[in-house]
C-alpha atoms as a PDB file:
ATOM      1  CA  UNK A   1       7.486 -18.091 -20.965  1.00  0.00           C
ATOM      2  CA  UNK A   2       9.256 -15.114 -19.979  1.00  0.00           C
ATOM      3  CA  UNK A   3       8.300 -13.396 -16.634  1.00  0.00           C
ATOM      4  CA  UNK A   4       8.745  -9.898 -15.953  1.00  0.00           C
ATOM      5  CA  UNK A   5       8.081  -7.162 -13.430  1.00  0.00           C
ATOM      6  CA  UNK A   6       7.283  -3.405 -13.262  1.00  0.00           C
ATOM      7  CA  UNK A   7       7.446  -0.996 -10.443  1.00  0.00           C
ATOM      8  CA  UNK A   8       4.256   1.101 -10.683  1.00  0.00           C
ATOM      9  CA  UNK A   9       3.443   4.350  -9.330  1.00  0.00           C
ATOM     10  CA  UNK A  10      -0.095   5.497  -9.136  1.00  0.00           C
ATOM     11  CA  UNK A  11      -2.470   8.371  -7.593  1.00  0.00           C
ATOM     12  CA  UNK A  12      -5.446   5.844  -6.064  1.00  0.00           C
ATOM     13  CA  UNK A  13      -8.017   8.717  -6.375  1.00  0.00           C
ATOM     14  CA  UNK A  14      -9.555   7.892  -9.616  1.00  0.00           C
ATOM     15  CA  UNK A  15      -9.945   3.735  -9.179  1.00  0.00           C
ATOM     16  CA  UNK A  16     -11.389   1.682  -6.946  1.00  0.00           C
ATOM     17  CA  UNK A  17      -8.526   0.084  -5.866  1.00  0.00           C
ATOM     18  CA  UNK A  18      -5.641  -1.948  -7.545  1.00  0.00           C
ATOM     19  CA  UNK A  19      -7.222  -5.302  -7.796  1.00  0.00           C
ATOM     20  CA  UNK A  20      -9.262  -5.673 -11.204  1.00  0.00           C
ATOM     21  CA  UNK A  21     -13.482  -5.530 -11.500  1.00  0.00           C
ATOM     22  CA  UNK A  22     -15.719  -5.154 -13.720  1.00  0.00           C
ATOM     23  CA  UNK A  23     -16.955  -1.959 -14.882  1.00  0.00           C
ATOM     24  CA  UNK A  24     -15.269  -0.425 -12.739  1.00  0.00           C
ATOM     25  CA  UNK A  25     -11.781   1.486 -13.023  1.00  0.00           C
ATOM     26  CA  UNK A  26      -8.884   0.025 -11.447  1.00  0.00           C
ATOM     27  CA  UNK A  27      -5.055   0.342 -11.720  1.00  0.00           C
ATOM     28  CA  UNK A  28      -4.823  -3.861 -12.507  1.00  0.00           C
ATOM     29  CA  UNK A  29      -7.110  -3.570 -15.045  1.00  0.00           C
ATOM     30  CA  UNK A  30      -5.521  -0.210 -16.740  1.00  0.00           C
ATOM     31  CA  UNK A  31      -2.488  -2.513 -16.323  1.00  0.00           C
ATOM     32  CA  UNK A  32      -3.681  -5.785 -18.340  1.00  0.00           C
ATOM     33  CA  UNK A  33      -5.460  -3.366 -20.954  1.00  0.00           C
ATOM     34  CA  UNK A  34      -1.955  -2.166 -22.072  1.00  0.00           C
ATOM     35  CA  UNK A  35      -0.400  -5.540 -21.855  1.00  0.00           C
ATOM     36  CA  UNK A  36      -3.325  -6.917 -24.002  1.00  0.00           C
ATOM     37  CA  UNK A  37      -2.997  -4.325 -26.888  1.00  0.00           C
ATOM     38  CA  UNK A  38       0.939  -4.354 -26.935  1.00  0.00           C
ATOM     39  CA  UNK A  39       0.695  -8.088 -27.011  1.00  0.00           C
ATOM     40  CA  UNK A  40      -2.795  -8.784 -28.454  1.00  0.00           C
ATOM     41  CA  UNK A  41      -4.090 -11.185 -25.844  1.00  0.00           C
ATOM     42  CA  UNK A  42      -4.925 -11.281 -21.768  1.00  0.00           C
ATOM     43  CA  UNK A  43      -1.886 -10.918 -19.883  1.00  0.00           C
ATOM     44  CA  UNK A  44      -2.424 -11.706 -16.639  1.00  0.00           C
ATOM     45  CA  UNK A  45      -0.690  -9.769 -13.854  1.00  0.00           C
ATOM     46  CA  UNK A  46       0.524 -10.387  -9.906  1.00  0.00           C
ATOM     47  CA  UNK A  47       0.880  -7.678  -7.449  1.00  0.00           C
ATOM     48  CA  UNK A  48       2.362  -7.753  -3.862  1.00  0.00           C
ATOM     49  CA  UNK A  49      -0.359  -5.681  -2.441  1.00  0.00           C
ATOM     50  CA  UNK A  50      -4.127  -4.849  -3.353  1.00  0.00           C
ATOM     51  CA  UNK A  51      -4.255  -1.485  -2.571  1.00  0.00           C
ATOM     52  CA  UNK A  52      -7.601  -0.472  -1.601  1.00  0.00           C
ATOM     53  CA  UNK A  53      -9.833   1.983  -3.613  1.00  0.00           C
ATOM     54  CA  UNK A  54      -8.530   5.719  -2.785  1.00  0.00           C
ATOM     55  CA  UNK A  55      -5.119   4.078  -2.026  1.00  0.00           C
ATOM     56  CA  UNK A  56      -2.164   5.120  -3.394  1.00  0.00           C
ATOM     57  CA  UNK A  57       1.424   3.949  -4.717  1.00  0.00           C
ATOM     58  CA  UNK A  58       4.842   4.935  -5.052  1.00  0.00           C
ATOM     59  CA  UNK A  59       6.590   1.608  -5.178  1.00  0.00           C
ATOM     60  CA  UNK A  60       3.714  -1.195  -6.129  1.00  0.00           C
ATOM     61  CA  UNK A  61       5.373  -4.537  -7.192  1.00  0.00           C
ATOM     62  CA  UNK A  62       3.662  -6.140 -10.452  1.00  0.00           C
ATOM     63  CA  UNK A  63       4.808  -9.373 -12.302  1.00  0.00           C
ATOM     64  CA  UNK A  64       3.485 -11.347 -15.232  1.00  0.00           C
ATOM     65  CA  UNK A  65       4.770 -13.549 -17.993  1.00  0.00           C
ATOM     66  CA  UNK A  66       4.845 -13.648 -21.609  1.00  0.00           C
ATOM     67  CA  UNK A  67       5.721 -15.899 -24.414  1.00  0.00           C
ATOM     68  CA  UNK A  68       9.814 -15.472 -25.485  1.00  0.00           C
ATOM     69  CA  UNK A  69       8.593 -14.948 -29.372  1.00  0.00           C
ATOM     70  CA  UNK A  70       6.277 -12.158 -28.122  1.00  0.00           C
ATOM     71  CA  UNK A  71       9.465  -9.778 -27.205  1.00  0.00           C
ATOM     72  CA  UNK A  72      11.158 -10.573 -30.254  1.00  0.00           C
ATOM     73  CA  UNK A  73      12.705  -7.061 -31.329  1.00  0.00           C
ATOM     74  CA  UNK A  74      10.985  -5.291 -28.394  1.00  0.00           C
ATOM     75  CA  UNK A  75      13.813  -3.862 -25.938  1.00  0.00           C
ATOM     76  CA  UNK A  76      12.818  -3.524 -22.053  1.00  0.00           C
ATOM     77  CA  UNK A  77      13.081   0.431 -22.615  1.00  0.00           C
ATOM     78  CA  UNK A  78      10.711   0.550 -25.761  1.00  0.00           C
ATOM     79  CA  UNK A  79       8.037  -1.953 -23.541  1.00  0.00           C
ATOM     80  CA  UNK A  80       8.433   0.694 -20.608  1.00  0.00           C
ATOM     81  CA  UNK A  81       7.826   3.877 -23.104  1.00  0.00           C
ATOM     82  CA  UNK A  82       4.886   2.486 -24.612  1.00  0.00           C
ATOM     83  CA  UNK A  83       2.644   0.926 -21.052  1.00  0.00           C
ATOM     84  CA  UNK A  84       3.051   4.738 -19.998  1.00  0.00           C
ATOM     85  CA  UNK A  85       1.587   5.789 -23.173  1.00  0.00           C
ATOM     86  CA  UNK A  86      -1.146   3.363 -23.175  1.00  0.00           C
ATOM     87  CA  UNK A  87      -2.234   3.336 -19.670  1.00  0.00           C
ATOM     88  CA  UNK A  88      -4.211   6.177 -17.550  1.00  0.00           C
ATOM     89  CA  UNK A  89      -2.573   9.973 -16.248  1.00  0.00           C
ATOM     90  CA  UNK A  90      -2.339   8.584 -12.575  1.00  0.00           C
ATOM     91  CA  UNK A  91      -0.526   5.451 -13.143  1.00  0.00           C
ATOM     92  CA  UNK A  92       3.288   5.457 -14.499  1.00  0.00           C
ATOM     93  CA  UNK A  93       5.509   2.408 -14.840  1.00  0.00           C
ATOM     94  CA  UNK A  94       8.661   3.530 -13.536  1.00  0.00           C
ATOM     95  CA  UNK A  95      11.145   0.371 -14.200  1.00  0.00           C
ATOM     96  CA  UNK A  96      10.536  -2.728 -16.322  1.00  0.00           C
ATOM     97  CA  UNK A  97      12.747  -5.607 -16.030  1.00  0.00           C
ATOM     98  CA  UNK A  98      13.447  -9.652 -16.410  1.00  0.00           C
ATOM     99  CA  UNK A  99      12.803 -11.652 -13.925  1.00  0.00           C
ATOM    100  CA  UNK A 100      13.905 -15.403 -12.962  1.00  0.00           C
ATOM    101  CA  UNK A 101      11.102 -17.485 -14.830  1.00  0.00           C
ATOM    102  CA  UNK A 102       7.987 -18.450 -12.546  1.00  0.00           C
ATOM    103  CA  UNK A 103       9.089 -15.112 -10.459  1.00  0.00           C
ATOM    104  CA  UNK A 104       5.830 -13.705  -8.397  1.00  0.00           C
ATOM    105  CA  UNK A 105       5.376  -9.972  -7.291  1.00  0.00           C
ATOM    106  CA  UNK A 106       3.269 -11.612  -4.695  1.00  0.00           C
ATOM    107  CA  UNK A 107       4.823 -14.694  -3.018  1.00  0.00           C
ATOM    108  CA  UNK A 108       8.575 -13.552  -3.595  1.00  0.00           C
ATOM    109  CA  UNK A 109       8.171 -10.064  -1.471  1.00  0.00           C
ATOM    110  CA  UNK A 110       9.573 -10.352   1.888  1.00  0.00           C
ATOM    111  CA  UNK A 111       8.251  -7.400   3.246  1.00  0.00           C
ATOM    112  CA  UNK A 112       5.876  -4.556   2.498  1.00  0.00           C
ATOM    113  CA  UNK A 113       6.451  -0.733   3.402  1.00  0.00           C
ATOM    114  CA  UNK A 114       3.491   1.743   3.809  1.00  0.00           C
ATOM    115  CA  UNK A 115       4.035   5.248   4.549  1.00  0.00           C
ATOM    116  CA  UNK A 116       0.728   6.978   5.736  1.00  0.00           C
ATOM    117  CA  UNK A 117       0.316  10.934   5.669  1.00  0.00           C
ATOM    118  CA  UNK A 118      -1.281  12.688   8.667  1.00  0.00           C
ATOM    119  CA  UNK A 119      -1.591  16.587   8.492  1.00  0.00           C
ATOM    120  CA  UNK A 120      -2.067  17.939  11.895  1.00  0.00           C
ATOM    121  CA  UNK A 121      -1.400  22.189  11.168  1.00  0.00           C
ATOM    122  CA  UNK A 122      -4.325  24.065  12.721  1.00  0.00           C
ATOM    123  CA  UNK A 123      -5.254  24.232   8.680  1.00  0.00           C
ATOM    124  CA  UNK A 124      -5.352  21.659   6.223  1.00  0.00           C
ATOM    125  CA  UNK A 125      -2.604  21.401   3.909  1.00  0.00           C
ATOM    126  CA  UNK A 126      -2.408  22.775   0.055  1.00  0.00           C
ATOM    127  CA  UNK A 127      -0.101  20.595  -1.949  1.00  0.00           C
ATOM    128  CA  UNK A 128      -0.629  17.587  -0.032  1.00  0.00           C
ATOM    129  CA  UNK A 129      -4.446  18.033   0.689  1.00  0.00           C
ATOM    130  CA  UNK A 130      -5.557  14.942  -1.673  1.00  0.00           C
ATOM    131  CA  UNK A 131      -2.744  12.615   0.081  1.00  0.00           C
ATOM    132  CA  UNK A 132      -2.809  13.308   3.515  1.00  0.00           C
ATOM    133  CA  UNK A 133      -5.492  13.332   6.471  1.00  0.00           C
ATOM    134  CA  UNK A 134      -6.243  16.667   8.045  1.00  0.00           C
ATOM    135  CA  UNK A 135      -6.239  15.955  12.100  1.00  0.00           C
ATOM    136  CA  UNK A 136      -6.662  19.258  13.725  1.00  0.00           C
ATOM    137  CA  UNK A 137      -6.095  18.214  17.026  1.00  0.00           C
ATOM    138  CA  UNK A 138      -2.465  18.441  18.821  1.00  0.00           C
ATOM    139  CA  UNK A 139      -1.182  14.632  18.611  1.00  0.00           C
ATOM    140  CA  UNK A 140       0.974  13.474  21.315  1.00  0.00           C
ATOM    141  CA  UNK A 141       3.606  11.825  18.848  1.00  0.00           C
ATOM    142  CA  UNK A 142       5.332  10.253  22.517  1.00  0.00           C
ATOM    143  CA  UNK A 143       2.281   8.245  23.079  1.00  0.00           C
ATOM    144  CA  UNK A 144       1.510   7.586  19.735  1.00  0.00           C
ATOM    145  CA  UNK A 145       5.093   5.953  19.847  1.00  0.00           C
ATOM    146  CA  UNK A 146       4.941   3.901  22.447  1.00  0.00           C
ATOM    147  CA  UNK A 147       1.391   2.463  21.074  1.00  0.00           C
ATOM    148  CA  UNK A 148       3.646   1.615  18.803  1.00  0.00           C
ATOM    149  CA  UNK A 149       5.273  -0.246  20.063  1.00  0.00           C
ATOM    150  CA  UNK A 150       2.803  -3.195  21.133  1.00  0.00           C
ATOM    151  CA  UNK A 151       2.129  -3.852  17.262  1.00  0.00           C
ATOM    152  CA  UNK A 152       5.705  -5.132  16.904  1.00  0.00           C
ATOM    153  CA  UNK A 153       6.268  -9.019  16.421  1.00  0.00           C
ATOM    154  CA  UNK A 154       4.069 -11.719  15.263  1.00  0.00           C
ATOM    155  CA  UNK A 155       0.406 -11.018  16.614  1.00  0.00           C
ATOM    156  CA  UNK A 156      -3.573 -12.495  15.648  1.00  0.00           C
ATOM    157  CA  UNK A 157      -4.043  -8.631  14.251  1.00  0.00           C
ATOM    158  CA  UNK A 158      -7.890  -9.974  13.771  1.00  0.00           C
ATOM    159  CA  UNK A 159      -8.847  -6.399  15.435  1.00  0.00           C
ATOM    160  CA  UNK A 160      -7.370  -4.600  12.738  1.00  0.00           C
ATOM    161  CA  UNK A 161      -8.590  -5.801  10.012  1.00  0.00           C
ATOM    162  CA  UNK A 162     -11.684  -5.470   8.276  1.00  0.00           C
ATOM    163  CA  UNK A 163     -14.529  -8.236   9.685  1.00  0.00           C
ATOM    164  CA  UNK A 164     -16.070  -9.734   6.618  1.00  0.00           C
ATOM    165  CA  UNK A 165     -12.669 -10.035   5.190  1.00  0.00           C
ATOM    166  CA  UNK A 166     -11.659 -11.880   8.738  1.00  0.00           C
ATOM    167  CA  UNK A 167     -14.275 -15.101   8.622  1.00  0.00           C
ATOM    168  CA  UNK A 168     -12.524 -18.335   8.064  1.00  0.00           C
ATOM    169  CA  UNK A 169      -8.981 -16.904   7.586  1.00  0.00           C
ATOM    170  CA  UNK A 170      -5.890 -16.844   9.315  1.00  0.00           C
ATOM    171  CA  UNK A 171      -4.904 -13.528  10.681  1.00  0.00           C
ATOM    172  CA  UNK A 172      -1.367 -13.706  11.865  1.00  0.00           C
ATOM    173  CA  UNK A 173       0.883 -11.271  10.942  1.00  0.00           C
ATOM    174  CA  UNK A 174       4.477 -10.193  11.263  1.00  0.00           C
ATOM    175  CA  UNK A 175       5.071  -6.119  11.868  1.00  0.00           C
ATOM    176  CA  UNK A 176       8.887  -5.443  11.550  1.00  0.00           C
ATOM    177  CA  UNK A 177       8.604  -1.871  11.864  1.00  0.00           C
ATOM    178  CA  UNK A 178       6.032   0.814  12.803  1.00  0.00           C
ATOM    179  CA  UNK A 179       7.589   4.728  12.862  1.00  0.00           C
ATOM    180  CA  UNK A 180       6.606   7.833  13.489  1.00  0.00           C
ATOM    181  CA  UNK A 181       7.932  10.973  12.508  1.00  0.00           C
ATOM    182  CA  UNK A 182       7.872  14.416  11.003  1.00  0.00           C
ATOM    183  CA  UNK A 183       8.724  14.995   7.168  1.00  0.00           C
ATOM    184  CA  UNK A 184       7.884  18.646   5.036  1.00  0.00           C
ATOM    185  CA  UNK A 185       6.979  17.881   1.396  1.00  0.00           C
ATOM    186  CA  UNK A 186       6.183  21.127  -0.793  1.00  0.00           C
ATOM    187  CA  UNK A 187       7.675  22.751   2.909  1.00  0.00           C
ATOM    188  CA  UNK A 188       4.039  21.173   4.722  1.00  0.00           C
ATOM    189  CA  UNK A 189       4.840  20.006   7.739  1.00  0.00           C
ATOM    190  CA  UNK A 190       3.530  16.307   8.333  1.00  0.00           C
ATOM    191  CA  UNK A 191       3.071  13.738  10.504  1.00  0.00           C
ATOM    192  CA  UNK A 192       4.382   9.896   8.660  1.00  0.00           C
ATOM    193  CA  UNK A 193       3.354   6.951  10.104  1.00  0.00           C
ATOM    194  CA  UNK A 194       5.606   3.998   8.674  1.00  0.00           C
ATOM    195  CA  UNK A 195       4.404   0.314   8.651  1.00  0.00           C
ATOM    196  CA  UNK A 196       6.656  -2.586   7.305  1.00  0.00           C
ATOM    197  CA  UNK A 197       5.720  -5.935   7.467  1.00  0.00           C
ATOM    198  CA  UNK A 198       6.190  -9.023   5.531  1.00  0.00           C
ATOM    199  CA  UNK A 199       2.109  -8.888   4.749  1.00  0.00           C
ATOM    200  CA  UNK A 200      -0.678  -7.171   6.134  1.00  0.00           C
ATOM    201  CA  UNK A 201      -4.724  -7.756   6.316  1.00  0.00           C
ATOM    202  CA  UNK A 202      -7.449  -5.859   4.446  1.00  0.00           C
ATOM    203  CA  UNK A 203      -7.323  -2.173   6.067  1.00  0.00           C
ATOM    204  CA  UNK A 204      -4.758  -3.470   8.568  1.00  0.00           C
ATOM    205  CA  UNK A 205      -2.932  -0.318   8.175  1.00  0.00           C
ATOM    206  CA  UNK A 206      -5.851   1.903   7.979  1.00  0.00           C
ATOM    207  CA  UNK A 207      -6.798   1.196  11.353  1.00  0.00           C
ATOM    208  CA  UNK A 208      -3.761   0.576  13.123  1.00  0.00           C
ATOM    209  CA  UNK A 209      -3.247   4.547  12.418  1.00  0.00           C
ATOM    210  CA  UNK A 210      -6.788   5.238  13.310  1.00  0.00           C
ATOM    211  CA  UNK A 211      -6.031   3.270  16.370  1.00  0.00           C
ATOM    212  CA  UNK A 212      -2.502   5.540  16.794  1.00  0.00           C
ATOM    213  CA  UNK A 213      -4.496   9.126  16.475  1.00  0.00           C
ATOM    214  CA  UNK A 214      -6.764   7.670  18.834  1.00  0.00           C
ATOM    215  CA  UNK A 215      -4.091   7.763  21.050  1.00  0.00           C
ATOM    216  CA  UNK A 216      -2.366  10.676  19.892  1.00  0.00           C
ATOM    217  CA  UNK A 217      -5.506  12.987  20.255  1.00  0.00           C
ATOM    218  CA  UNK A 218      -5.258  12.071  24.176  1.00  0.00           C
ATOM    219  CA  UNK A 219      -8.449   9.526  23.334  1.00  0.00           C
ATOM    220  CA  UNK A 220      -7.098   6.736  24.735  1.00  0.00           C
ATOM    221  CA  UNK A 221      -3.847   5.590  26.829  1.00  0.00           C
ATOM    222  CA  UNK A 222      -0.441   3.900  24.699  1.00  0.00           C
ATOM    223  CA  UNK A 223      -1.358   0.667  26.615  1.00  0.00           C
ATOM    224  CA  UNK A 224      -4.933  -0.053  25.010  1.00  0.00           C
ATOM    225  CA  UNK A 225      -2.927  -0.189  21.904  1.00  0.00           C
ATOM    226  CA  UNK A 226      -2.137  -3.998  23.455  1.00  0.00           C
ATOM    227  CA  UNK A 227      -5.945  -4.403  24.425  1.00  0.00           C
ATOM    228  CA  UNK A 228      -7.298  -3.336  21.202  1.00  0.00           C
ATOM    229  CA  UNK A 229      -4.622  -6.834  19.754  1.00  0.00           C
ATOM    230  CA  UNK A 230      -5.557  -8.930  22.618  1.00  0.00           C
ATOM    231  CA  UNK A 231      -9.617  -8.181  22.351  1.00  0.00           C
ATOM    232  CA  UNK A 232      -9.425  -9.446  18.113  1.00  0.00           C
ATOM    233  CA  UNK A 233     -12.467  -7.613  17.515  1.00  0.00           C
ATOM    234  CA  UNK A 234     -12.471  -4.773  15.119  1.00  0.00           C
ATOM    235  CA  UNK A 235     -15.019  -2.902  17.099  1.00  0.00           C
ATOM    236  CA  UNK A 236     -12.371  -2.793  19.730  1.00  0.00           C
ATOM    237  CA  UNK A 237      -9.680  -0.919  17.535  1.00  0.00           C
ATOM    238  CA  UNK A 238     -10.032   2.664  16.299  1.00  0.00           C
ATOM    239  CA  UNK A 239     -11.651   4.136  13.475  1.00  0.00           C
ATOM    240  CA  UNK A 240     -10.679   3.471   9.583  1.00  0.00           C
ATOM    241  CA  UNK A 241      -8.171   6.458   8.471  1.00  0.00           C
ATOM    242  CA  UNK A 242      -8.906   8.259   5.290  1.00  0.00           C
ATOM    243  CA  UNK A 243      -7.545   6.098   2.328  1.00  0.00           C
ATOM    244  CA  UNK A 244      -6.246   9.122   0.726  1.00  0.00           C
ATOM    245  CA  UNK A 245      -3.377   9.831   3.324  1.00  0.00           C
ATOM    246  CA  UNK A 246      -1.946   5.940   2.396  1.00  0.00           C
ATOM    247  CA  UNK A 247       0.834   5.195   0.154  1.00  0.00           C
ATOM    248  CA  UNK A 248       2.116   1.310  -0.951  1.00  0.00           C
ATOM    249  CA  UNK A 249       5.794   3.296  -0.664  1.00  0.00           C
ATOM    250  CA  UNK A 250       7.869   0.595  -1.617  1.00  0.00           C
ATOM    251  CA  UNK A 251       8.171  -3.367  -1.417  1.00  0.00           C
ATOM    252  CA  UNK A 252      11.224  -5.470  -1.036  1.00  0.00           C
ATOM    253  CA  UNK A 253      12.580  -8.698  -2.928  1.00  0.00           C
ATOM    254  CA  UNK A 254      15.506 -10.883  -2.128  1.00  0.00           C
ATOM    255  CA  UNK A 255      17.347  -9.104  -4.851  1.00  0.00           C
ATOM    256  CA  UNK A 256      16.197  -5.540  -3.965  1.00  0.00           C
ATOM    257  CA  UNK A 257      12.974  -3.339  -4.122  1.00  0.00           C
ATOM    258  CA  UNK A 258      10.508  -3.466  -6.892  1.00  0.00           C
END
């Protein structure tokens, strides 16, 4: 077998999230449908993060393997130009290449950047309305900084993370990096929280920047940031933010990104 990998943009509005179900529209399963007609059986496929439903991507890593005889006289450009014809509007396969064989989207990423959009005008935005979260109060980007700060290093980030998904499981976690700062897309000025890690917990990012406007908004003080991780009890942490504003932005592998 052959094993290969795409890098796979996607808009997360119109599936319910990455990971595949039935009847229901996802970005995996829009994925395997164009594998299976271009090779005429189930193709199985790996990703390094399942994106939630609402979630989006600019930079999702996706691997899966196929039989050596299957790509006879099909060229990694003509595989790429035909998944973007088969699959939906709001997905595009952006690079297709050959990986080492037994390769894994999943267990071969070292680390995992999100990039999460926070609008915070007096007015919600107009060209980044559907991928950011409107927060009309001023935010205290200082504070929300040195929250920040506490998430960094190896912590039990059970608080942050969504409780059902918690029972039974581990929930140890390595956060590299967490940023804040200002960017203008379409000339909107917006707030980016940045969170890189080498893995992260279901909604672990979601509510570590709920947590962060909590603190922003004048809510809460930068030093509950370290209660919220020491309490590990969701209720302790701040609210879920919006899935739209969230964006898998890119993930990294020992030879590169995706």
């Amino acid at each position: 077998m052959s094993t290969y990998s795409m890098k796979v943009a996607y808009n997360g509005a119109p599936f319910c999230g990455f990971a595949k179900q039935p009847d229901q529209p996802t970005v995996q399963g829009e994925l395997e449908c164009a594998l299976g007609l271009l090779f005429r059986r189930d193709v199985p496929t790996v990703c390094a993060g399942r994106t939630d439903s609402g979630v989006h991507a600019r930079g999702q890593g996706v691997s899966f393997d196929v039989d050596k005889d299957e790509l006879r006289g099909r060229s990694e450009a003509s595989l790429l130009r035909s998944m973007n014809a088969l699959t939906h509007d709001d997905v595009s396969v952006l690079e297709l290449r050959r990986r080492p064989d037994g390769f894994s989207a999943r267990f071969d990423a070292t680390a995992r950047r999100y990039r999460y959009f926070i609008s915070n005008a007096p007015t919600p935005p107009l060209f980044m309305r559907d991928f950011s979260w409107h927060v009309s109060k001023p935010l205290d980007v200082g504070a929300m900084r040195d929250g920040a700060a506490h998430l960094i290093g190896e912590h039990d980030f059970k608080s942050f993370c969504m409780a059902a998904s918690a029972e039974g499981k581990r929930t140890f976690r390595c956060v590299d990096e967490v940023n804040v700062f200002a960017e203008r897309p379409n000339g909107e000025e917006l707030l980016v929280v940045e969170v890189v890690g080498n893995a992260f917990l279901h909604s672990m990012v979601r509510a570590i920047v709920g947590t962060l406007v909590a603190v922003g908004v004048g809510n809460r003080r930068p030093e509950w940031v370290a209660d919220v991780l020491a309490a590990r009890d969701r209720k302790a942490a701040g609210e879920n933010a919006p899935a739209q504003g969230l964006v898998l932005w890119e993930v990294e592998y020992p030879d590169g990104l995706a």
